[in-house]
Every structure is written in structure tokens, then in C-alpha cells.
Protein backbone atom coordinates (compact mmCIF):
# COMPACT_ATOMS: atom_id res chain seq x y z
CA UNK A 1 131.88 -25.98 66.71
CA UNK A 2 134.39 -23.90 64.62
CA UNK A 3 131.31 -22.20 63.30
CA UNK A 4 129.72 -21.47 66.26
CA UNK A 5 133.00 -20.16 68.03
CA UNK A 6 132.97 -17.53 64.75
CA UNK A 7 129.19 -17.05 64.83
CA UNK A 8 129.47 -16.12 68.69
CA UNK A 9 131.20 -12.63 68.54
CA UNK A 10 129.98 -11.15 65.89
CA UNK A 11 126.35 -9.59 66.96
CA UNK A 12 128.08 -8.53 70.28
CA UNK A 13 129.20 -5.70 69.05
CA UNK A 14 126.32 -5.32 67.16
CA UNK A 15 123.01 -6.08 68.35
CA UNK A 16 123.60 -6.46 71.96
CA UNK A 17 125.72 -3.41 72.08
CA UNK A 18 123.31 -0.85 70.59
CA UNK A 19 121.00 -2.11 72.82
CA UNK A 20 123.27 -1.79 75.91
CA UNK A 21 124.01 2.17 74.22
CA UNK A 22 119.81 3.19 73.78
CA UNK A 23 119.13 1.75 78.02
CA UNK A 24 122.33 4.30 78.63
CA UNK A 25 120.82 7.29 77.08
CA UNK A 26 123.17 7.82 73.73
CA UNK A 27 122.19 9.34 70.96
CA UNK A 28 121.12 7.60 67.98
CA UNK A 29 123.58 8.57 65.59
CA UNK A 30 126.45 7.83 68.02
CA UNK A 31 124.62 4.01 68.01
CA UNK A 32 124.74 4.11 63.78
CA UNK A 33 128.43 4.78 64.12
CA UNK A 34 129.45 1.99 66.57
CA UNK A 35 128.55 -0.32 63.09
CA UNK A 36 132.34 1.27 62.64
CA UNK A 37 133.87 -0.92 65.26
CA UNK A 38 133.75 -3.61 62.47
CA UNK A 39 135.82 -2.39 60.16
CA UNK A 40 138.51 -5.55 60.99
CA UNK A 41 135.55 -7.55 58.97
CA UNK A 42 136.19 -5.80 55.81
CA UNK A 43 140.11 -5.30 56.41
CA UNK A 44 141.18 -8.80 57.59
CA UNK A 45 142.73 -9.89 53.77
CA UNK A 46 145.48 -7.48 55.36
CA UNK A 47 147.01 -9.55 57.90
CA UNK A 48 145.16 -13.07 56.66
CA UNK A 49 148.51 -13.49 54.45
CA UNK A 50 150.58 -14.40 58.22
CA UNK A 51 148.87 -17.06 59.08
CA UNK A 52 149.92 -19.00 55.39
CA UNK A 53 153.28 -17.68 55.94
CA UNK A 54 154.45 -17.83 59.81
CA UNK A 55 153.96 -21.31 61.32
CA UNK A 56 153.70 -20.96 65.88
CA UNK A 57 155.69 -23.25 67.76
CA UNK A 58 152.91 -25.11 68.79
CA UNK A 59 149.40 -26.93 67.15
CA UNK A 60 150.83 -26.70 64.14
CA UNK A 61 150.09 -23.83 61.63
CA UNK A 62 146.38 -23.49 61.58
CA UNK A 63 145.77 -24.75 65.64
CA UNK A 64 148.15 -22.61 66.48
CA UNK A 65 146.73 -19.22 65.35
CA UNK A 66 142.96 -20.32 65.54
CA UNK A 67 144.09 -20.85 69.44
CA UNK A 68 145.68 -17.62 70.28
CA UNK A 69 142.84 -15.89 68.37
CA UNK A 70 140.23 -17.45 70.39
CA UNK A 71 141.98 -16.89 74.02
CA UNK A 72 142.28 -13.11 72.99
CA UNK A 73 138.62 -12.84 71.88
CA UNK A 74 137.62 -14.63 75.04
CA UNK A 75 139.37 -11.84 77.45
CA UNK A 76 138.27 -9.09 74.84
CA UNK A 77 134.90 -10.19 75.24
CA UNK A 78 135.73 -9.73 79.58
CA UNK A 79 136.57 -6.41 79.10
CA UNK A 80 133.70 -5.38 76.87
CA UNK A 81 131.67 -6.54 80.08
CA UNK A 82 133.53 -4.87 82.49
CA UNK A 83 133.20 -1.42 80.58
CA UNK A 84 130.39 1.13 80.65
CA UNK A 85 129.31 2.97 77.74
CA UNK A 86 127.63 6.05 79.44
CA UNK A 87 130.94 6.99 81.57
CA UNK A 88 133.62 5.53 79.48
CA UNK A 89 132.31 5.49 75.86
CA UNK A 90 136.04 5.36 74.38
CA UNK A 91 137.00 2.33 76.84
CA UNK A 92 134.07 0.46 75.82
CA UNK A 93 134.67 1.26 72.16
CA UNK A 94 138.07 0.01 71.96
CA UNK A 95 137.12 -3.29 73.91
CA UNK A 96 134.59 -3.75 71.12
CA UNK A 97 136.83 -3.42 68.96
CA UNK A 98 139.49 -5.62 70.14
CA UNK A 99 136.26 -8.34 69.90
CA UNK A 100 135.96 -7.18 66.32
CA UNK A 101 140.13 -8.00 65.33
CA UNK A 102 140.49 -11.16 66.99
CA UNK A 103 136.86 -12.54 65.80
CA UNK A 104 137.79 -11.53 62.38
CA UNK A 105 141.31 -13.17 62.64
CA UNK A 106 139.47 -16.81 64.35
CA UNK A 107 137.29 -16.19 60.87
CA UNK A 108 140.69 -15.70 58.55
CA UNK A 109 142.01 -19.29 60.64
CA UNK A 110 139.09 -20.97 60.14
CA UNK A 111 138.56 -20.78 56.59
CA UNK A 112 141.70 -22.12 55.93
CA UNK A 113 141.45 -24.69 58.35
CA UNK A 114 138.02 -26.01 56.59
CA UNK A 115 139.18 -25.91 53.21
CA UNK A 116 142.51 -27.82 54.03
CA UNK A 117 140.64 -30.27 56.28
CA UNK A 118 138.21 -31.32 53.87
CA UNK A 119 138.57 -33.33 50.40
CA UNK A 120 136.46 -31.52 47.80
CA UNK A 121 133.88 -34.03 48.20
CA UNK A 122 133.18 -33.00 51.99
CA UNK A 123 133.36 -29.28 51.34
CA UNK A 124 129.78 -29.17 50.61
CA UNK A 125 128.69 -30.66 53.78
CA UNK A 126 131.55 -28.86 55.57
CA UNK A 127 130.53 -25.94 54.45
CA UNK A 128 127.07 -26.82 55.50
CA UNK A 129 127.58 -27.51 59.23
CA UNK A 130 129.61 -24.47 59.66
CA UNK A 131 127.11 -21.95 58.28
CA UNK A 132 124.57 -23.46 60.62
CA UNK A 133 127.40 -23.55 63.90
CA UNK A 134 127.42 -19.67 62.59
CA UNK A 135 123.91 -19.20 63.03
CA UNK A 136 123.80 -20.89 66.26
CA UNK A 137 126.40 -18.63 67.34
CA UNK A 138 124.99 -15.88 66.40
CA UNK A 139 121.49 -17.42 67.77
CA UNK A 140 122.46 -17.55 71.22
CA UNK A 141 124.77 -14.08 71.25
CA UNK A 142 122.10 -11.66 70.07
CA UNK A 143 118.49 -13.49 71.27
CA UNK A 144 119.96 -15.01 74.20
CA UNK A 145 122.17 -11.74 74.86
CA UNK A 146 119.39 -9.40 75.00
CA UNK A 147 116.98 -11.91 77.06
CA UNK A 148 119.75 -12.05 79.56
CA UNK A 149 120.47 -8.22 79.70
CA UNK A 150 116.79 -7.88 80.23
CA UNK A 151 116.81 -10.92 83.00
CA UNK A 152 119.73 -9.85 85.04
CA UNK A 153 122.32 -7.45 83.23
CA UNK A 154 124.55 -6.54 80.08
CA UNK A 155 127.46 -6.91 82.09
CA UNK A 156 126.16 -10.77 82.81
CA UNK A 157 125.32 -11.36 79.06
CA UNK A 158 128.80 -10.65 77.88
CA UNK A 159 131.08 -12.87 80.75
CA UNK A 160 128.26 -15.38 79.90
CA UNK A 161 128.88 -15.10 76.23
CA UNK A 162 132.71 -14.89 76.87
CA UNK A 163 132.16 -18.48 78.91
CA UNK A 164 130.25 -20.01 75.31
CA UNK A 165 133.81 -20.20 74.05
CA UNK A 166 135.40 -22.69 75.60
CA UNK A 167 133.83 -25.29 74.05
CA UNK A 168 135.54 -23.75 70.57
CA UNK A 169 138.86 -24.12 72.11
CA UNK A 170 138.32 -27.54 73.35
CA UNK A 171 137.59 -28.33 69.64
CA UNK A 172 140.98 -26.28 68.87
CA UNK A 173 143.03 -28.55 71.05
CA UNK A 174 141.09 -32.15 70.50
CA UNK A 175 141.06 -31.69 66.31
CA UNK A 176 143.94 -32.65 64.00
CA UNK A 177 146.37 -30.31 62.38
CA UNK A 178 145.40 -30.49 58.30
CA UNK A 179 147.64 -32.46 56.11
CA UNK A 180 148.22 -30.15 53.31
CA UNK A 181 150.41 -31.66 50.26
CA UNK A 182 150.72 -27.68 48.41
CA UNK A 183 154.15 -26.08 50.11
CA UNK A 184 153.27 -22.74 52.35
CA UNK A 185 154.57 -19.78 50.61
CA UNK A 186 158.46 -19.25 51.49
CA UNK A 187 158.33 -15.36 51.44
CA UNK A 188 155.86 -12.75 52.95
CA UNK A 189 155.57 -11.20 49.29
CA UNK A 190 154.69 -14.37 47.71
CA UNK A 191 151.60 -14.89 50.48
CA UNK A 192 150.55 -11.39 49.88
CA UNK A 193 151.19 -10.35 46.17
CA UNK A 194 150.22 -14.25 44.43
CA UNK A 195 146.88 -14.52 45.06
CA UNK A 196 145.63 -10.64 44.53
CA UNK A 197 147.74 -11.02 41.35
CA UNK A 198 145.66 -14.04 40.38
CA UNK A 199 142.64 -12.55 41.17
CA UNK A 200 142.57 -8.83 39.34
CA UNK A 201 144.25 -10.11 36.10
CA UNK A 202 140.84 -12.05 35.58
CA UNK A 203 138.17 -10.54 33.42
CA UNK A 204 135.39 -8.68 35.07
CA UNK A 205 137.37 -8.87 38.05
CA UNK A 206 136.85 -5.08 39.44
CA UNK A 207 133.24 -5.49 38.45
CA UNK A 208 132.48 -8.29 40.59
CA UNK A 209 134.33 -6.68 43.37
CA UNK A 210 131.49 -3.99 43.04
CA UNK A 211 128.77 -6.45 42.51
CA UNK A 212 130.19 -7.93 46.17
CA UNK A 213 129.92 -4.15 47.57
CA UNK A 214 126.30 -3.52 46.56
CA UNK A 215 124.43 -6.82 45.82
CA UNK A 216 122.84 -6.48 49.92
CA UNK A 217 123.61 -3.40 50.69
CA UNK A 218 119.92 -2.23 51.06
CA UNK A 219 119.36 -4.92 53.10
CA UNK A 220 122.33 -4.49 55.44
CA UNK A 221 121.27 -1.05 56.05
CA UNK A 222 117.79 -1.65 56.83
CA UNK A 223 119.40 -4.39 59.40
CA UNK A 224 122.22 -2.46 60.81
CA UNK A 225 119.67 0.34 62.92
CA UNK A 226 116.73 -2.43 63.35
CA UNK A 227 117.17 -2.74 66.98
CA UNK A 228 116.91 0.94 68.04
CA UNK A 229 114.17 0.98 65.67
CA UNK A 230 112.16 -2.01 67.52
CA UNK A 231 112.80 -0.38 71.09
CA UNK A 232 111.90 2.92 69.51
CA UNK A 233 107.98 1.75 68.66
CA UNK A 234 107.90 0.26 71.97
CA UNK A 235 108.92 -3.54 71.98
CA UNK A 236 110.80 -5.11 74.85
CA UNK A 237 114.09 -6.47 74.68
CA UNK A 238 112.56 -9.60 75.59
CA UNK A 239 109.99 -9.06 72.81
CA UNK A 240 113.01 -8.53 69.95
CA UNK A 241 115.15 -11.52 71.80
CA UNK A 242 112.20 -13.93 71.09
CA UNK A 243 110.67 -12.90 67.86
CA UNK A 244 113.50 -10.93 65.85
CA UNK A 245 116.35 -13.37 67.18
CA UNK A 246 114.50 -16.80 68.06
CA UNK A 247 112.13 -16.25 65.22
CA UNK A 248 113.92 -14.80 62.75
CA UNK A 249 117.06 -17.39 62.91
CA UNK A 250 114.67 -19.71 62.01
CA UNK A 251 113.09 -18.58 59.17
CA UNK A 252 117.28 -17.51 58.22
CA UNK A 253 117.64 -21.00 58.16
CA UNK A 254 114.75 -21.98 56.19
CA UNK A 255 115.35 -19.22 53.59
CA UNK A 256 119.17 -20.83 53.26
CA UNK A 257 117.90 -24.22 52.65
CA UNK A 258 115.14 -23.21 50.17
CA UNK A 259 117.68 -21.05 48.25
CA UNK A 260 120.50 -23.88 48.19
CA UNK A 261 117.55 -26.32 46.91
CA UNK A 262 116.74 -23.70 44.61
CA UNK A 263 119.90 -23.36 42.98
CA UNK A 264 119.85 -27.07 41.83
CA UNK A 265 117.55 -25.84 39.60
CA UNK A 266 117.62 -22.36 38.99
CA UNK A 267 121.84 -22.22 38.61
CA UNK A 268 123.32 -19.18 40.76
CA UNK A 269 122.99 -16.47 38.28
CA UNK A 270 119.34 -16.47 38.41
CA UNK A 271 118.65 -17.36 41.96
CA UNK A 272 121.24 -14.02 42.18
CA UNK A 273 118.18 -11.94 40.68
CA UNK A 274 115.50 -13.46 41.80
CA UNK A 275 116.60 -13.35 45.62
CA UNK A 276 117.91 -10.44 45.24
CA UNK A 277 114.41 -8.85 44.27
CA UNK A 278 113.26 -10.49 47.13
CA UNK A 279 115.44 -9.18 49.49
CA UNK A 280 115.15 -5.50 48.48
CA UNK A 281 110.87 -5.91 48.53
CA UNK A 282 111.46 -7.23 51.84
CA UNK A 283 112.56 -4.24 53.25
CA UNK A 284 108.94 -2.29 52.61
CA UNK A 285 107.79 -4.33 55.74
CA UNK A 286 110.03 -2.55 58.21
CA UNK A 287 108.52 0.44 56.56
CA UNK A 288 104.64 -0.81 56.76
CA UNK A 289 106.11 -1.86 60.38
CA UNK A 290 107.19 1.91 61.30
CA UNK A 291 103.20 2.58 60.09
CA UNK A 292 101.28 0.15 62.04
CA UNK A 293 103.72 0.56 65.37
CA UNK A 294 103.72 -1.91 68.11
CA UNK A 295 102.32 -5.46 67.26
CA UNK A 296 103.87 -8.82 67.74
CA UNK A 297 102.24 -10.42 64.88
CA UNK A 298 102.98 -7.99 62.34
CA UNK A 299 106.33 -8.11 63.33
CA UNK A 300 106.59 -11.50 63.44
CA UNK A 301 105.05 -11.73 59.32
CA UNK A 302 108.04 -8.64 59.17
CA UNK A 303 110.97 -10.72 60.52
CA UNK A 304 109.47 -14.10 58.50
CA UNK A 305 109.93 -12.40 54.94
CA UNK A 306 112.67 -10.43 55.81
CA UNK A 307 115.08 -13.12 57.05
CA UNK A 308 113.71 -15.73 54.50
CA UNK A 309 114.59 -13.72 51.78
CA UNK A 310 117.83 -12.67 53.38
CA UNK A 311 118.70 -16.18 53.95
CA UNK A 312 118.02 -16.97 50.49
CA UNK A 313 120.11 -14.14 49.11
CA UNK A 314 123.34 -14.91 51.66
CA UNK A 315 122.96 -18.84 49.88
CA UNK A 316 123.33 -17.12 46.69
CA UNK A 317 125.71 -14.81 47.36
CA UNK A 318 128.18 -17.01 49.14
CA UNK A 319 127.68 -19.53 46.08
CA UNK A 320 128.78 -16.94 43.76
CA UNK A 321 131.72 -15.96 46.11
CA UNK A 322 133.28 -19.83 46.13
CA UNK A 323 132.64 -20.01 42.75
CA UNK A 324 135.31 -17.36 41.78
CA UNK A 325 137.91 -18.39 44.36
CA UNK A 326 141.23 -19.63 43.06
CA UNK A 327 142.01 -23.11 45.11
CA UNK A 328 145.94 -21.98 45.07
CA UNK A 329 145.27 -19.47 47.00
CA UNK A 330 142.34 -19.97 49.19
CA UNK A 331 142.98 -18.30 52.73
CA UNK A 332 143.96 -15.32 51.03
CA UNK A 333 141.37 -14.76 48.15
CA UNK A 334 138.70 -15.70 50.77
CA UNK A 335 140.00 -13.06 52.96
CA UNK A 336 139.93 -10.73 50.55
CA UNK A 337 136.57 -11.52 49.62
CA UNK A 338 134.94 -11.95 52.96
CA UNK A 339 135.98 -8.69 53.70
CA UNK A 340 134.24 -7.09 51.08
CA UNK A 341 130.88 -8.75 51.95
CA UNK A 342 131.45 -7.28 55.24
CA UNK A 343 132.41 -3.39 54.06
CA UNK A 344 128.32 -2.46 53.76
CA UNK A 345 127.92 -4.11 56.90
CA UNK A 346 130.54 -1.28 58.81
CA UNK A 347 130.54 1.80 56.49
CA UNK A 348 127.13 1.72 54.98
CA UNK A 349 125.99 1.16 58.09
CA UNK A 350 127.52 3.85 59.59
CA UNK A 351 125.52 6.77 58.63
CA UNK A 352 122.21 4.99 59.21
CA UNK A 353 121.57 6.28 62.87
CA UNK A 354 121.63 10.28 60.48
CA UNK A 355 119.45 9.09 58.03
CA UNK A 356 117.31 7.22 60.31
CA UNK A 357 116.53 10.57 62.17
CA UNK A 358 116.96 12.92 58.85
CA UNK A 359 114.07 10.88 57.43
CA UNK A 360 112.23 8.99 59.76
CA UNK A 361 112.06 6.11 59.89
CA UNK A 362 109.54 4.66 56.87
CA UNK A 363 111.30 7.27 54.59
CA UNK A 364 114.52 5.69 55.86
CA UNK A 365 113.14 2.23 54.92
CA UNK A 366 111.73 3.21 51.52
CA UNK A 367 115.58 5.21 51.15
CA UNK A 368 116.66 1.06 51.43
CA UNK A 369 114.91 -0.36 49.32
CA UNK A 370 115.78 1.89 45.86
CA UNK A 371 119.71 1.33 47.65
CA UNK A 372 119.08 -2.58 46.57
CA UNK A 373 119.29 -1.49 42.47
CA UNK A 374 122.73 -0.61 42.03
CA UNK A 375 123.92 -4.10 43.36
CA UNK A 376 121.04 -5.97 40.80
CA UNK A 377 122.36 -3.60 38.22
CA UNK A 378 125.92 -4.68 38.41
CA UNK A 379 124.26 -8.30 37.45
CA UNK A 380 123.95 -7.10 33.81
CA UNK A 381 127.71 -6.89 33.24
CA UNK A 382 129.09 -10.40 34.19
CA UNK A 383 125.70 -12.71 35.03
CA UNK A 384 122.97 -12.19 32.95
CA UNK A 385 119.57 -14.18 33.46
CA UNK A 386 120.47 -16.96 30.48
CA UNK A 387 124.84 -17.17 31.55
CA UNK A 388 125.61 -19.92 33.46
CA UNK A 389 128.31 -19.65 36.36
CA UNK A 390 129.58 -22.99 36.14
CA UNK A 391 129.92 -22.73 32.82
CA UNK A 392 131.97 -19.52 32.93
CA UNK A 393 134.16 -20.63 35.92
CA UNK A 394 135.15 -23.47 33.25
């Protein structure tokens, strides 16, 4: 449930928005730089270091945050609604990104929450059934967002999606505070300046940051413009809700679980190349797509490959991330990391509405795919094909 509740918000400002944006009439690189609204994704490490330090009178000091997070994301999520983006563009911009802080502060609570919860032996599993609460989440915001929008209206979709959070508080209030033995950090400066200490005295450390930048940033970009681009070659909202939502969750799903049964066997360095080549060979279909123009099927083969190999790659990636995370200071260091898988999903994305229309929009895809190669580059310098991650985390 704490996945889902996380899951929930995050293609609202996405997905469903640009949507809501191309029925209004705005221009299509005004739609490429809404991807800005998430920049609290990438920032949250900033004010994640609070919620180890400052305990709330009430819940306890993980309830009590995850609570107020969730009430403010609900009424954020209200006001998006109640906004219009032709009249008031700068109204509805701020509401989405009031959505955007308090989603990414639920995230910061919830993370800690998990790991604290769980004994290392249910982390896995943990792990497991939050990923797919995300997916849910994000399931029923973006496919069942834009079938309602088409239904009835966008204004519906979002008090509807605002409603699809009470059962995350209910799980707020029912669950039990963690029972942590490690003491919380006694100063502000010993929350903040600890665990980024910890982290950038290791070798390779800046490195890996960059690895974390580029390793899907082709494929983020291709992503971050798709819906204009379906609408633009003249498929239905209710077309995209069913077969790039419904569809492609799916085969999201099935690319996860082939990639973390892969790994068993391949170890994460090499499933880090090999999905990664998928991913970035992916891409060429929205580009054969932007060729062949409206068909369901083809886009249907599209979305399969695309989110299969994209599912694949997020296993891998998020492996890797764990791996490198110092227990001591987990809320943090996740923070910090999480928000750097999330920078190519807000600035990268930003310009792609320019280039989309600079380019058109094959060129655009084929532009990409070569953006993939930096990120497998960066591979060479701390996980070659024969290293072995758990080996070098011991």
C-alpha cells in the first residue's frame, strides 16, 4: 500500500498532465518543460535529512511525517483539479508542483520506513511488494487517468485520483511505528554532513554518481514527450490508456521479473550492459513507429520491447543502487541517490518538446538512442563485464 500511495502521484504531473496541456491548445515545447515541475525528485536528499533528525508529536518519527506528507499531497492533488491550464497556466503549474514536493517527501518517509521495518532477510521481498504497489500506482494514475479524462473529464480524473489515497493513509495510521535499535542523529549537521561524508570519500564515488546520471537517460527522453507524440499520429487517449498504460505496465512487470531472475545468474554488472543495450535498441521502435503512423499493433510490439527492456534495466539499475548504500545511513544516502535517478527524468527531459520539433520526431528518436552510450561508457571505469559487484561491495 505504501508503494502504491508513492506510485499514485507521480505520472500526474506527467502523463496525464501533458495530455490535459495538448486538448488545451499549448504548445509543445511549453509541454517538454512542464517535465520541470519534478525537479523535488532529484532535490529531495535536501530536506530528507529532517525527517532522521526532528521526531512530530504524534505516530512516532516515521508515521508522523509519512502522514502529513500524504494529507498535503491529497489536497495538492484537489487543487491541480480545480485549476485550468489554458487560463491560468502559472496556477496550475505551481499546484503541480506542490504534488511533485510532497510526493517526493511521502517517497523520502517511505524508504526509511521500509528499511527500518524490515530485518535484512525480508528486505528482498519488501522491496518486492513495494516496487509492484509502485507500478500499480502508477497503473491506475496514468491508464486509468487518461481513460477517465476521455470518459468524463480531467478535472474528474484528478479528485478521483486524489480519493485513491486514502487507503495509503489508512495503512499510515493502522501500521506500527519501526523499532530501530541505531540512535537518530542528535544534531542537524550530523544527519546532513555523515552520510555524504561516507559516501564521496569512497573510490569511484563521483564516477558512479555519473554512471546514475546517464545509464537511462536515452530512454527517459524518448519516454518523457511519448504522449504528445502518440496523440500527434492520431491515437486516442483511450487508445494510449489501454495499450501504452494497461499494456505496457505489464510487460514493465515482466521485464522486472526476467531481469531480477536474470541477475541470479548473470551478477549485476553484466545484466548492467546487457539491459542496457537493450534499452537504448529499444528506442528505434518509437522511431520505426513515427514511420509507419497510426496502428495499434505496431504499437502494441513498440510498447512490448520498450517497457520489457526498460523494466529489465530499472531491476538492474536499482540493484546496483542498494548495492552501494551505506546501512548507517540509509534515508539519507537513498535520498541522495534516488534523486539522481530522477535528474534525467526533469532536466533531460526538459528540452525534449525543442528537439522533438527541431528534428522531428524519428530524428528525435534516433537523437535517443546514440544519448544511451555515454551512460554504457561510464560502465568501463568501475564495472567491467568480468568484475563482480558483490565482490567489490566486500
Amino acid at each position: 500500500m505504501m508503494g502504491f500511495s508513492c506510485g499514485l502521484p507521480l505520472l500526474l504531473t506527467g502523463t496525464v498532465l501533458q495530455a490535459w496541456m495538448k486538448e488545451q491548445g499549448i504548445d509543445l515545447s511549453v509541454i517538454g518543460m512542464t517535465s520541470l515541475i519534478g525537479l523535488p525528485y532529484t532535490i529531495k536528499f535536501l530536506w530528507a535529512p529532517f525527517s532522521d533528525r526532528y521526531t512530530l508529536p504524534f505516530l512516532g518519527r516515521r508515521r508522523g511525517w509519512m502522514l502529513i506528507a500524504q494529507f498535503l499531497l491529497m489536497f495538492s492533488i484537489i487543487l491541480l483539479g480545480l485549476s485550468d491550464p489554458a487560463k491560468y497556466p502559472l496556477l496550475t503549474l505551481l499546484a503541480a508542483f506542490s504534488v511533485t514536493f510532497f510526493s517526493a517527501s511521502q517517497d523520502i518517509v517511505v524508504d526509511a520506513y521500509r528499511r527500518e521495518d524490515l530485518s535484512d532477510a525480508e528486505l528482498g521481498l519488501g522491496v518486492s511488494l513495494y516496487i509492484n504497489g509502485y507500478r500499480i500506482g502508477m497503473l491506475l494514475s496514468s491508464g486509468g487517468g487518461l481513460i477517465i479524462a476521455d470518459k468524463l473529464s480531467f478535472e474528474m480524473a484528478y479528485f478521483m485520483m486524489a480519493a485513491c489515497l486514502i487507503p495509503g493513509i489508512l495503512t499510515t495510521l493502522l501500521c506500527r511505528e519501526p523499532q530501530v535499535d541505531v540512535e537518530p542523529p542528535k544534531t542537524l549537521r550530523s544527519a546532513v554532513i555523515d552520510p555524504l561524508t561516507d559516501y564521496f570519500t569512497r573510490p569511484n564515488a563521483l564516477w558512479i554518481l555519473s554512471f546514475i546520471l546517464f545509464y537511462k537517460i536515452g530512454d527517459t527522453m524518448a519516454s518523457a514527450i511519448s504522449t504528445p507524440f502518440f496523440l500527434d499520429i492520431g491515437f486516442s487517449k483511450t487508445e494510449i490508456g489501454a495499450v501504452v498504460k494497461l499494456f505496457g505496465f505489464w510487460a514493465t512487470f515482466g521485464g522486472s521479473l526476467i531481469g531480477g531472475i536474470l541477475m541470479i545468474r548473470l551478477g549485476i554488472n553484466r545484466s548492467l550492459w546487457i539491459f542496457g543495450i537493450l534499452q537504448a535498441i529499444s528506442v528505434l521502435g518509437f522511431a520505426a513507429l513515427a514511420d509507419i503512423g497510426h496502428s495499434v499493433s505496431v504499437l502494441s510490439l513498440v510498447i512490448a520491447g520498450e517497457h520489457l527492456s526498460a523494466g529489465m534495466g530499472t531491476a538492474a539499475y536499482s540493484a546496483f543502487i542498494a548495492s552501494i548504500i551505506n546501512k548507517k545511513f540509509t534515508a539519507t544516502q537513498y535520498a541522495l541517490l534516488s534523486s539522481l535517478m530522477g535528474i534525467p527524468r526533469v532536466l533531460a527531459s526538459a528540452p525534449t518538446g525543442f528537439l522533438a520539433k527541431l528534428l522531428g520526431w524519428q530524428s528525435f528518436f534516433l537523437f535517443c538512442t546514440l544519448m544511451a552510450i555515454p551512460g554504457m561508457l561510464l560502465l568501463l571505469k568501475f564495472a567491467s563485464w568480468n568484475s563482480d559487484r558483490k565482490n567489490e561491495s566486500e
